[in-house]
PDB file of N, CA and C in Angstrom:
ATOM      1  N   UNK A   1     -54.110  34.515 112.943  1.00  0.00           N
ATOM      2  CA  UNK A   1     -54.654  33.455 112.117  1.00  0.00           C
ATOM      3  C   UNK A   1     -53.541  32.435 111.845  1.00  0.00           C
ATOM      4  N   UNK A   2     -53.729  31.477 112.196  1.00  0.00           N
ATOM      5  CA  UNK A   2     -53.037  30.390 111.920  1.00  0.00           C
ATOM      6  C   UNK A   2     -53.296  29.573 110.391  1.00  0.00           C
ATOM      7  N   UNK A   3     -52.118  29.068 109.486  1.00  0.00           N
ATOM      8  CA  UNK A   3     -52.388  28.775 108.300  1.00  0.00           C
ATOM      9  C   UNK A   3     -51.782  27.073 108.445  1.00  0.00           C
ATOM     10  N   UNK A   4     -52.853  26.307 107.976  1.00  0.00           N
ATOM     11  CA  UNK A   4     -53.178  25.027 108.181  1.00  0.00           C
ATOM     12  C   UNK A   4     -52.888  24.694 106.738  1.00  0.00           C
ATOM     13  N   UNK A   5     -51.775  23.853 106.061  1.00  0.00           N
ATOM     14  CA  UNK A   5     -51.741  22.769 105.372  1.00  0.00           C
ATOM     15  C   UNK A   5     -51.714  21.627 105.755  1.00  0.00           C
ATOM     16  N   UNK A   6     -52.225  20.434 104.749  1.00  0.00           N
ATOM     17  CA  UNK A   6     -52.551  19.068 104.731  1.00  0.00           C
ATOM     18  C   UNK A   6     -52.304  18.052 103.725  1.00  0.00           C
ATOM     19  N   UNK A   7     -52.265  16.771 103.354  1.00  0.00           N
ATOM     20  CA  UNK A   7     -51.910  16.458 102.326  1.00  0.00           C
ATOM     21  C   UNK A   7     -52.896  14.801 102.880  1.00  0.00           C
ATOM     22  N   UNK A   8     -53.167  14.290 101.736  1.00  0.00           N
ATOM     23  CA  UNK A   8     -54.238  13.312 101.714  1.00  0.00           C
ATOM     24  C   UNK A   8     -54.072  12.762 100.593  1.00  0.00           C
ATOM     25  N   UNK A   9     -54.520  11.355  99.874  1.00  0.00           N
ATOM     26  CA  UNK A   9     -54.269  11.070  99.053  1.00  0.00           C
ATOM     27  C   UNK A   9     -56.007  10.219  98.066  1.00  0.00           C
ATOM     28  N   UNK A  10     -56.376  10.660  96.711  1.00  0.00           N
ATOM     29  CA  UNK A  10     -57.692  10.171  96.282  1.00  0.00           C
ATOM     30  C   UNK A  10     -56.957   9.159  95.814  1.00  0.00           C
ATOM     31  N   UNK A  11     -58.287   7.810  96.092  1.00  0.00           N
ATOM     32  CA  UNK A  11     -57.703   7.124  94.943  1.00  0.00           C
ATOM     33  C   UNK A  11     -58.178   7.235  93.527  1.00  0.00           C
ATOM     34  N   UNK A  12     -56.966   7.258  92.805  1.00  0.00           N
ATOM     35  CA  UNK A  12     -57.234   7.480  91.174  1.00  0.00           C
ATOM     36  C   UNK A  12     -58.174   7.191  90.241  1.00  0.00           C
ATOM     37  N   UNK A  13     -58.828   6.152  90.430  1.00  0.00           N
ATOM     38  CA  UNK A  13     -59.708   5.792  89.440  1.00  0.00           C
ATOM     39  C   UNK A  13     -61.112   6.946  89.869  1.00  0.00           C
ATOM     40  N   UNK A  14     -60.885   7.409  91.539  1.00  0.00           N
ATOM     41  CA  UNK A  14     -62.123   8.188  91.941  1.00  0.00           C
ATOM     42  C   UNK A  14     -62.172   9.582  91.747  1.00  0.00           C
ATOM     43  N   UNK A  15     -60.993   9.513  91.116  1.00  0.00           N
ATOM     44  CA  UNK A  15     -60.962  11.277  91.128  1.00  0.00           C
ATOM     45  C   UNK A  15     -61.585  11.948  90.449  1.00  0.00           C
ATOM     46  N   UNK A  16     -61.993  11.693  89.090  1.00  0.00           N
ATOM     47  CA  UNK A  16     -63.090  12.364  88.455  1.00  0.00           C
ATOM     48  C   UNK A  16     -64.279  12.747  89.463  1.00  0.00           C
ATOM     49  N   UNK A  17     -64.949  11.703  90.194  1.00  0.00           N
ATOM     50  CA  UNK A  17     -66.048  11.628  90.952  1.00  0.00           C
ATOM     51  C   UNK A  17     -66.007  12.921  91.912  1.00  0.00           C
ATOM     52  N   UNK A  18     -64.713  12.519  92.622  1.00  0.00           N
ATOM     53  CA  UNK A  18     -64.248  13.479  93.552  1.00  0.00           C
ATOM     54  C   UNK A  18     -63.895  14.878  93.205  1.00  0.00           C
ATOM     55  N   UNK A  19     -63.933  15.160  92.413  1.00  0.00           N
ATOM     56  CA  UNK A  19     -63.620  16.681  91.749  1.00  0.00           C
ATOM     57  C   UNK A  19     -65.177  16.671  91.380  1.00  0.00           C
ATOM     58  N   UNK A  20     -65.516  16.204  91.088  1.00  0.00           N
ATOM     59  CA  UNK A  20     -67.212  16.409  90.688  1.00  0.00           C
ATOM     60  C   UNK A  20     -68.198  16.866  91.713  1.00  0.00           C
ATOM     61  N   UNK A  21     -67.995  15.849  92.707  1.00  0.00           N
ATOM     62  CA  UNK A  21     -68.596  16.336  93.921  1.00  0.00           C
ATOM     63  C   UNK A  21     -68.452  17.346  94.693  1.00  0.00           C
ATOM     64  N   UNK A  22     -66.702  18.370  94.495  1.00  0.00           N
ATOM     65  CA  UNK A  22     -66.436  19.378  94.629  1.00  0.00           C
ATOM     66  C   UNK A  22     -66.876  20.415  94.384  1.00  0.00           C
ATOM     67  N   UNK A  23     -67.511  20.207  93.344  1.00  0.00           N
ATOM     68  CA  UNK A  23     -68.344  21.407  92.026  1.00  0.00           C
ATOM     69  C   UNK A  23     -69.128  21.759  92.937  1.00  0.00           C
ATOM     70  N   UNK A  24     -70.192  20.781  93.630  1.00  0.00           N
ATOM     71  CA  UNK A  24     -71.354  21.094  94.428  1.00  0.00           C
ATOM     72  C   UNK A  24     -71.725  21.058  95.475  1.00  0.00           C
ATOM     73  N   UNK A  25     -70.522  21.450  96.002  1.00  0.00           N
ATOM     74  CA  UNK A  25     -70.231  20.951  98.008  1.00  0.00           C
ATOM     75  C   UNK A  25     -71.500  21.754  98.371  1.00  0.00           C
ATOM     76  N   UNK A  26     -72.365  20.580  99.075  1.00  0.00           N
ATOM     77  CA  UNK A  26     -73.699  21.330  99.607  1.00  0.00           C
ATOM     78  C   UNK A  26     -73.535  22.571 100.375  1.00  0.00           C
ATOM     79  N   UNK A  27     -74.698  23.387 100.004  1.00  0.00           N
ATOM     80  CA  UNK A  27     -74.699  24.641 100.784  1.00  0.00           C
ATOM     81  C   UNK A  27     -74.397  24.661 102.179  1.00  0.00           C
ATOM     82  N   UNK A  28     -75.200  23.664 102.841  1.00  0.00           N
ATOM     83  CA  UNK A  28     -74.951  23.668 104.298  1.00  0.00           C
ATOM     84  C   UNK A  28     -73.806  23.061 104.888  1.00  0.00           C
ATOM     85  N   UNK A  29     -72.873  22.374 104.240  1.00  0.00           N
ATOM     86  CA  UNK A  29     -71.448  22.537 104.173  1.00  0.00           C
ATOM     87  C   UNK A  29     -70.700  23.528 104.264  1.00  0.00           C
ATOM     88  N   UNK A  30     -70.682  24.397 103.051  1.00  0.00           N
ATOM     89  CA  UNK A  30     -70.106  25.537 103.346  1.00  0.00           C
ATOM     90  C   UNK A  30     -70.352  26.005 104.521  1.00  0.00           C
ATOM     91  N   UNK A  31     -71.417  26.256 104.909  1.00  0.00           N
ATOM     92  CA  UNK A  31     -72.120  27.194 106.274  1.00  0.00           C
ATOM     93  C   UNK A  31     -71.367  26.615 107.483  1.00  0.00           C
ATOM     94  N   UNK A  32     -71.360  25.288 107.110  1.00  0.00           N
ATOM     95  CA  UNK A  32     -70.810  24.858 108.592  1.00  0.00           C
ATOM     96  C   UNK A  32     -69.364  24.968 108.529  1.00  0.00           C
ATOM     97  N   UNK A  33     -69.069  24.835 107.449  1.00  0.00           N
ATOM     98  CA  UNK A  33     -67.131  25.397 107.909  1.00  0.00           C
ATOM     99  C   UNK A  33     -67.452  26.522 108.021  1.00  0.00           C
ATOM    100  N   UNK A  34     -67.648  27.265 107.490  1.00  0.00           N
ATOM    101  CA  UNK A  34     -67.304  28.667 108.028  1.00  0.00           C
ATOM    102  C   UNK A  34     -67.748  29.202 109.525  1.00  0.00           C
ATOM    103  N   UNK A  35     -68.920  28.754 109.688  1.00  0.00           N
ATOM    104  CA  UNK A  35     -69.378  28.984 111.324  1.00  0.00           C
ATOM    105  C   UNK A  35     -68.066  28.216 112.144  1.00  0.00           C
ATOM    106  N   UNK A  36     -67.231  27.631 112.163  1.00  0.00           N
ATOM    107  CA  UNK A  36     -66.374  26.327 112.477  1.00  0.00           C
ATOM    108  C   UNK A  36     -65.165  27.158 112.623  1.00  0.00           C
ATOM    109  N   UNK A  37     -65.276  28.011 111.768  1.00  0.00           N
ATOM    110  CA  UNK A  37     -63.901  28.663 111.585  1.00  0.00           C
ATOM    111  C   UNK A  37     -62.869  28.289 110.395  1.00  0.00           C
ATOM    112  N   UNK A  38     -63.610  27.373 109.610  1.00  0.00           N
ATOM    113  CA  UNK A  38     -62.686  27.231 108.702  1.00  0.00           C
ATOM    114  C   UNK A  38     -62.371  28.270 107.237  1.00  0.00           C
ATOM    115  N   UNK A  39     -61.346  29.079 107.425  1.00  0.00           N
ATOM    116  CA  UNK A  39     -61.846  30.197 106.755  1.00  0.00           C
ATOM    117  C   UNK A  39     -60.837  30.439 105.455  1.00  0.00           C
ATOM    118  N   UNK A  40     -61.181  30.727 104.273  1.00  0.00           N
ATOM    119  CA  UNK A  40     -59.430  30.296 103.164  1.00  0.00           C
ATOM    120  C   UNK A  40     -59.485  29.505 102.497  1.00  0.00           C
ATOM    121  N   UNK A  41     -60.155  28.330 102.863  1.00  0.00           N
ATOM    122  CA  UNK A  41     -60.163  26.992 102.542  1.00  0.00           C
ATOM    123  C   UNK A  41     -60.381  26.858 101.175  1.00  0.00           C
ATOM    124  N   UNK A  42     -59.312  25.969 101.115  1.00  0.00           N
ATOM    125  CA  UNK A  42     -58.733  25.421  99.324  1.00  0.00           C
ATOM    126  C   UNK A  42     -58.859  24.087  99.276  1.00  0.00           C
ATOM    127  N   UNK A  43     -58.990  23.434  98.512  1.00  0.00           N
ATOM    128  CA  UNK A  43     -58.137  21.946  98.046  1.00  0.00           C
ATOM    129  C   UNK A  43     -57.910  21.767  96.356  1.00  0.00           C
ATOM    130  N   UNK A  44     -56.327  21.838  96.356  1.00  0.00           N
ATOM    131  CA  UNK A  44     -56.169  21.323  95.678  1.00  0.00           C
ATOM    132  C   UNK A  44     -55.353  19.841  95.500  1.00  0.00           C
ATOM    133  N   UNK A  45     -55.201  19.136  93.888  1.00  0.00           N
ATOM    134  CA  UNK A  45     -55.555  18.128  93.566  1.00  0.00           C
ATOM    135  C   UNK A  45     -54.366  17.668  92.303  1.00  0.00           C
ATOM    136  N   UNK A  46     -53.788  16.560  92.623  1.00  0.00           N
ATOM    137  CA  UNK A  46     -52.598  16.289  91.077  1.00  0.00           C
ATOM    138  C   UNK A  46     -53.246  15.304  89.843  1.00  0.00           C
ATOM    139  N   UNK A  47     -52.823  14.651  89.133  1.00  0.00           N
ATOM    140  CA  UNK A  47     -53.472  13.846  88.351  1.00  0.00           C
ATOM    141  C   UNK A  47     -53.663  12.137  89.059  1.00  0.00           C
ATOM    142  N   UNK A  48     -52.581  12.253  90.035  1.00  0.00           N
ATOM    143  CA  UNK A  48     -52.135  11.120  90.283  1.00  0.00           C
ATOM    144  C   UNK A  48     -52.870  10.889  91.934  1.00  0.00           C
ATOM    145  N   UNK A  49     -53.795  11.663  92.555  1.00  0.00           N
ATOM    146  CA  UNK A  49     -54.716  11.576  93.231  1.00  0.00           C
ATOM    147  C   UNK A  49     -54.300  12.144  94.603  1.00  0.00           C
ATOM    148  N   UNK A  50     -52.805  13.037  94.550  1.00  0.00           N
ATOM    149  CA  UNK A  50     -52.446  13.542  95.815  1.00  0.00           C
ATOM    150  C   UNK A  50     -52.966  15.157  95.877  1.00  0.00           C
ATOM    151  N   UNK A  51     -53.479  14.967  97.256  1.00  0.00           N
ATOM    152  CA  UNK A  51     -54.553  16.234  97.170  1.00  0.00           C
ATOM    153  C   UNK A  51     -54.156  16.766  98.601  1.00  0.00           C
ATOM    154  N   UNK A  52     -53.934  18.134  98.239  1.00  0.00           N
ATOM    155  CA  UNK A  52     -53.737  19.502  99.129  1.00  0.00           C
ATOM    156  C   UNK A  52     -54.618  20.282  99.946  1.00  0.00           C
ATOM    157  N   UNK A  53     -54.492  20.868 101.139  1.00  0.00           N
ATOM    158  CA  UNK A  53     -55.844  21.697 101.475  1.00  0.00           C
ATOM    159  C   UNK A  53     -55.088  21.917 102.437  1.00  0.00           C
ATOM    160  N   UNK A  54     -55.767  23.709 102.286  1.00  0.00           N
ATOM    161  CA  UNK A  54     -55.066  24.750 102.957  1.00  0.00           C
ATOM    162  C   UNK A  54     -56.327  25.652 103.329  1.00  0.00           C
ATOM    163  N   UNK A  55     -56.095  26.096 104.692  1.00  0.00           N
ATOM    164  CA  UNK A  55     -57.313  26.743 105.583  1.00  0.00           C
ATOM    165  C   UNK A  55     -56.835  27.908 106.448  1.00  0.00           C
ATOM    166  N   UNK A  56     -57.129  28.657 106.547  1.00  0.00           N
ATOM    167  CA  UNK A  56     -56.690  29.725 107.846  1.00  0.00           C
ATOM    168  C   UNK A  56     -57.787  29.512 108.917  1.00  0.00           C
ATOM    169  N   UNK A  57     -57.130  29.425 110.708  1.00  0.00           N
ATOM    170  CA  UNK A  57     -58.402  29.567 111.615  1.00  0.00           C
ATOM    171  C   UNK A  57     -57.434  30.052 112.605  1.00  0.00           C
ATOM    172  N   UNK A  58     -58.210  30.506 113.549  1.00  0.00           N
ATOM    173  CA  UNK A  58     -57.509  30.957 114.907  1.00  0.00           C
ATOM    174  C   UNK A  58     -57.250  29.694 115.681  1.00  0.00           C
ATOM    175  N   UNK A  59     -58.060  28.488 115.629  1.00  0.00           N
ATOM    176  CA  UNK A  59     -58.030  27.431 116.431  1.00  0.00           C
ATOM    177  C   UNK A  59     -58.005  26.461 115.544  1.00  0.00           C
ATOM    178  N   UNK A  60     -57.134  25.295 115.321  1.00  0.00           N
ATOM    179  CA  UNK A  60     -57.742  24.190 114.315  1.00  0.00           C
ATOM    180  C   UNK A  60     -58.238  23.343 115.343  1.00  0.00           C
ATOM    181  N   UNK A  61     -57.998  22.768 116.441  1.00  0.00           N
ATOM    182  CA  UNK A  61     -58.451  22.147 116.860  1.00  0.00           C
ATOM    183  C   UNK A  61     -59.713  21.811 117.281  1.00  0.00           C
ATOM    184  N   UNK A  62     -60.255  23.820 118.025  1.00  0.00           N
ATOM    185  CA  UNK A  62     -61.608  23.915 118.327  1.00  0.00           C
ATOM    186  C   UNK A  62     -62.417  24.055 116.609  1.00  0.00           C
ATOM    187  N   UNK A  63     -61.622  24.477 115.395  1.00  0.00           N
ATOM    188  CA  UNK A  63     -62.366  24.154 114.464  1.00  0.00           C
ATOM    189  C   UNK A  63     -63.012  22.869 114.138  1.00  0.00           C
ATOM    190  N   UNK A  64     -61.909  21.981 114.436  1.00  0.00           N
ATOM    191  CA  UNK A  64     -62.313  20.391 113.899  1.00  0.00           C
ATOM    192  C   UNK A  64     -63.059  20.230 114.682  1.00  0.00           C
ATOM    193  N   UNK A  65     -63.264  20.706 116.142  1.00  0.00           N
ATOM    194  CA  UNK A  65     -64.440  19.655 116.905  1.00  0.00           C
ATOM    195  C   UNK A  65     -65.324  20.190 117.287  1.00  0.00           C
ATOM    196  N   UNK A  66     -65.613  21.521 116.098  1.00  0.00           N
ATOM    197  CA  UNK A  66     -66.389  22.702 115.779  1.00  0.00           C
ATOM    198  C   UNK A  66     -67.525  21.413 114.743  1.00  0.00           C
ATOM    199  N   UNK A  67     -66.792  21.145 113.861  1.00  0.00           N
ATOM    200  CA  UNK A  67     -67.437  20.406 112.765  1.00  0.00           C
ATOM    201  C   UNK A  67     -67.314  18.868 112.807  1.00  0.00           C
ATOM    202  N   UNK A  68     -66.803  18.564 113.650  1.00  0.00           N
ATOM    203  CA  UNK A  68     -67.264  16.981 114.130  1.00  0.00           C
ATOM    204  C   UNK A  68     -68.849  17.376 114.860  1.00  0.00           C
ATOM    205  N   UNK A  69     -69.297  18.058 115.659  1.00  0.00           N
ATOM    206  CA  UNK A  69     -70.572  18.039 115.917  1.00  0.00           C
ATOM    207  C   UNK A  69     -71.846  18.270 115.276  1.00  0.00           C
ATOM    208  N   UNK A  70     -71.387  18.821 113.773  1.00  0.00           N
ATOM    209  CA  UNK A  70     -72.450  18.972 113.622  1.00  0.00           C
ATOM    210  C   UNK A  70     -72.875  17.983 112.076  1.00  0.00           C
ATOM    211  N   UNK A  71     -74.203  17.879 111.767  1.00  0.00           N
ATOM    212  CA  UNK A  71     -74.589  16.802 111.364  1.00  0.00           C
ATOM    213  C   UNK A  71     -74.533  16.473 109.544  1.00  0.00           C
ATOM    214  N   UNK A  72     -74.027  17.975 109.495  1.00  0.00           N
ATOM    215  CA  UNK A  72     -73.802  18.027 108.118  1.00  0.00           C
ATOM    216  C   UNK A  72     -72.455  17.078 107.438  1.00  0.00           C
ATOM    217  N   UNK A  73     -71.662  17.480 108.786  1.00  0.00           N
ATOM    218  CA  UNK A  73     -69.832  16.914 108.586  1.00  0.00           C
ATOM    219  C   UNK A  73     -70.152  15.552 108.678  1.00  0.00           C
ATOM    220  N   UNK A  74     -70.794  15.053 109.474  1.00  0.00           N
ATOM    221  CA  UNK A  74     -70.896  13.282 109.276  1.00  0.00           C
ATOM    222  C   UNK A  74     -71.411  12.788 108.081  1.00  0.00           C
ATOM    223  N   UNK A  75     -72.663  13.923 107.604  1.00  0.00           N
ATOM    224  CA  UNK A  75     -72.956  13.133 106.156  1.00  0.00           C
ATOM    225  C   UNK A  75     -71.995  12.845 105.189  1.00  0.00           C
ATOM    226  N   UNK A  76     -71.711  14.237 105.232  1.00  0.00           N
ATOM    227  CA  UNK A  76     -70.248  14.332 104.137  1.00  0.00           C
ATOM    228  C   UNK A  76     -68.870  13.570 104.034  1.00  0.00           C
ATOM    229  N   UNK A  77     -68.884  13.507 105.616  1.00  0.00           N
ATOM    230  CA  UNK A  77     -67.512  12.445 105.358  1.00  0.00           C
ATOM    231  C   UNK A  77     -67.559  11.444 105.446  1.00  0.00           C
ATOM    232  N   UNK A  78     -68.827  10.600 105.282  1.00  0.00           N
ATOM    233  CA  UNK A  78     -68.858   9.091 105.239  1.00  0.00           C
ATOM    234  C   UNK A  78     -69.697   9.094 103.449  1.00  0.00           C
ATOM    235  N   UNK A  79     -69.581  10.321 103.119  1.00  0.00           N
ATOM    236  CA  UNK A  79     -69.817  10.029 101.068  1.00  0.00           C
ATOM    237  C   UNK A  79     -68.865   9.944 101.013  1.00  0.00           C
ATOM    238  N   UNK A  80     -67.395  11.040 101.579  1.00  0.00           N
ATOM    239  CA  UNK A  80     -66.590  11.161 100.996  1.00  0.00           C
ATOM    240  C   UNK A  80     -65.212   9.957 101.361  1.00  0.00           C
ATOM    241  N   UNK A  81     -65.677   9.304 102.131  1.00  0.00           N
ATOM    242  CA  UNK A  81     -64.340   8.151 103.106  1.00  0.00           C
ATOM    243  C   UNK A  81     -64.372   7.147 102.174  1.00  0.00           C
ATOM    244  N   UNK A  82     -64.562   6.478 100.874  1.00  0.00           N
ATOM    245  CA  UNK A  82     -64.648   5.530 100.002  1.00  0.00           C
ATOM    246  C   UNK A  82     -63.497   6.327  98.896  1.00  0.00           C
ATOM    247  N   UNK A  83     -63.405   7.654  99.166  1.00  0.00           N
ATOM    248  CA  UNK A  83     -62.559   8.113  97.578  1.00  0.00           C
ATOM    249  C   UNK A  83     -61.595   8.361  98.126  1.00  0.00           C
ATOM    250  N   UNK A  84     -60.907   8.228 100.046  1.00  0.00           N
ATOM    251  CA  UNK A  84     -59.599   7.751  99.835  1.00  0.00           C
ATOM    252  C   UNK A  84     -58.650   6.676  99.898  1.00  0.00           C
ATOM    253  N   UNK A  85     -57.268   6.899 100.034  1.00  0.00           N
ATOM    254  CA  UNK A  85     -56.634   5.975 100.357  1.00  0.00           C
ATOM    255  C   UNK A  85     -56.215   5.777 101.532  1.00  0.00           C
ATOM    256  N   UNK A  86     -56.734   4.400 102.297  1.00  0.00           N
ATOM    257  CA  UNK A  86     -55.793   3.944 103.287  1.00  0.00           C
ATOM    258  C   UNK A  86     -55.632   4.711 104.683  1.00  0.00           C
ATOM    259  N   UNK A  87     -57.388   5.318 104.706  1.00  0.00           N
ATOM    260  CA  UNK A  87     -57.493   6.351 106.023  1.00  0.00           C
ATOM    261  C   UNK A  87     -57.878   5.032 107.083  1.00  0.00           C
ATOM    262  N   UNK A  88     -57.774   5.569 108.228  1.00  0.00           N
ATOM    263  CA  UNK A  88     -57.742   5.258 109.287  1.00  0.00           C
ATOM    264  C   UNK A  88     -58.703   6.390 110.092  1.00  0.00           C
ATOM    265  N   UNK A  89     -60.571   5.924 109.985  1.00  0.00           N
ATOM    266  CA  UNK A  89     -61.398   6.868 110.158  1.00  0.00           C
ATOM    267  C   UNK A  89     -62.010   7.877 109.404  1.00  0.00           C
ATOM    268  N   UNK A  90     -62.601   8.767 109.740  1.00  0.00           N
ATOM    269  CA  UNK A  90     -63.487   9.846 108.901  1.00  0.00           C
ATOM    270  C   UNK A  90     -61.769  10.520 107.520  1.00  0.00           C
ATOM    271  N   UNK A  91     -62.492  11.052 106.681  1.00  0.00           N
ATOM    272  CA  UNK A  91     -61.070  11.619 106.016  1.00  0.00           C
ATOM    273  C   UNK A  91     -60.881  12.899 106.877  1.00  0.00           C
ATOM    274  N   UNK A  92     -61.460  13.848 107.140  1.00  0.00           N
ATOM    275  CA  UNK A  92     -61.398  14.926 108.566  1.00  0.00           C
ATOM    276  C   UNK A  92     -60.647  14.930 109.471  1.00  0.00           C
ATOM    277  N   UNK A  93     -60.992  13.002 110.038  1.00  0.00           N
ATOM    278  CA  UNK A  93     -59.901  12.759 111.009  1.00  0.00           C
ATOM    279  C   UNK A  93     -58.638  12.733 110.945  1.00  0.00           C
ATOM    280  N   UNK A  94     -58.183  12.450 109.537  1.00  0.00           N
ATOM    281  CA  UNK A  94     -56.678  12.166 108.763  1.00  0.00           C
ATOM    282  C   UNK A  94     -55.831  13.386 108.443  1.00  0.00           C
ATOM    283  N   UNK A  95     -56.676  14.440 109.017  1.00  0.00           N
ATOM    284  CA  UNK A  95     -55.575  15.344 108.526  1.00  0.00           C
ATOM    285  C   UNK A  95     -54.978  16.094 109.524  1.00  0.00           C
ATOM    286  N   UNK A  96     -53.421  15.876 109.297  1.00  0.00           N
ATOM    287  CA  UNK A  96     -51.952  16.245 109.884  1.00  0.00           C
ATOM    288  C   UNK A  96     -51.820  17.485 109.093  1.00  0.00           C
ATOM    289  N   UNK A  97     -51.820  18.495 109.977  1.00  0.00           N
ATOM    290  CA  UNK A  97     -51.181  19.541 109.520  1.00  0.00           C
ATOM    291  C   UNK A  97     -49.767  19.322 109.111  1.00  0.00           C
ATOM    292  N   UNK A  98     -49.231  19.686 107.564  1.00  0.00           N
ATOM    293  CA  UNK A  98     -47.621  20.096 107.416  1.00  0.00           C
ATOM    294  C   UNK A  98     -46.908  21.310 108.522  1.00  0.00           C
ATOM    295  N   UNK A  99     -45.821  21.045 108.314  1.00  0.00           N
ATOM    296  CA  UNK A  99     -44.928  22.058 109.416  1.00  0.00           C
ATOM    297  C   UNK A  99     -44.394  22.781 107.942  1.00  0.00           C
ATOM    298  N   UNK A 100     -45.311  24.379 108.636  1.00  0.00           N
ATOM    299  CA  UNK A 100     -44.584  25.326 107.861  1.00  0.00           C
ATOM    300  C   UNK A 100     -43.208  26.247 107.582  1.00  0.00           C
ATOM    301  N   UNK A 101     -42.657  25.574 107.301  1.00  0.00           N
ATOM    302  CA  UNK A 101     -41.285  26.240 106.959  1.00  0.00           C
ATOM    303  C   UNK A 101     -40.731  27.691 105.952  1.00  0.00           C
ATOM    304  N   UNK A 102     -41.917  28.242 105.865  1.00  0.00           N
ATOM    305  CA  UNK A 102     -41.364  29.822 104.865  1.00  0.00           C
ATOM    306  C   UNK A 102     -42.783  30.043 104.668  1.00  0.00           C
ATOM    307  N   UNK A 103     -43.165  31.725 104.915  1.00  0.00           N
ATOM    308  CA  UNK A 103     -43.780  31.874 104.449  1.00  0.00           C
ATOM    309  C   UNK A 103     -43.496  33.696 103.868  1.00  0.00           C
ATOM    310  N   UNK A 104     -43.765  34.348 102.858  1.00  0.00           N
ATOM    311  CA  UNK A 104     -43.247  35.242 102.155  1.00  0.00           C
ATOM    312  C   UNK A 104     -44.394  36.230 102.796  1.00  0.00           C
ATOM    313  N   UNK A 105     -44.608  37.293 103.359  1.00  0.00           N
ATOM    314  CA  UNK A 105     -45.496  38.157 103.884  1.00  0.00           C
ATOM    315  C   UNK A 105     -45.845  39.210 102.789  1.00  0.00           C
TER     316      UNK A 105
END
């Protein structure tokens, strides 16, 4: 299992919204990451709108284009592409895995 961090940034005034909408990530969301392989999956969040997310998968790549096909991920990430900053495409598309440097077993 490979462990996937990310870092992204909300903008501030949206973050209430965006933590809100978190509360109730549609069911068939969930379903589709997990069929996807996205498995672990966290995000967390600062005051100041820099936001974390961490996933375990065997593949990230075949994960992401696990959930680029299917029709749930497009709804979702064109609600969710207005609450960040300064993406370039879907927010999905924006995420760079960090290079993991330590991890404590």
């Amino acid at each position: 299992m490979t462990r996937i961090c990310f870092e992204l940034h909300v903008k501030p005034d949206k973050l209430n919204e965006y933590v809100e909408r978190h509360a109730a990530v549609w069911p068939e969301m969930r379903d589709a990451l997990r069929e996807a392989g996205w498995n672990n999956y966290s995000l967390f969040v600062k005051d100041d709108g820099t936001l974390i997310g961490y996933l375990e998968t065997e593949d990230f790549a075949a994960a992401q284009a696990a959930m680029a096909l299917t029709e749930v991920n497009s709804r979702w990430q064109a609600e969710m592409a207005d609450f960040f900053v300064a993406l370039d495409g879907a927010p999905d598309e924006n995420i760079v895995p960090l290079r993991e440097i330590f991890h404590l077993d």
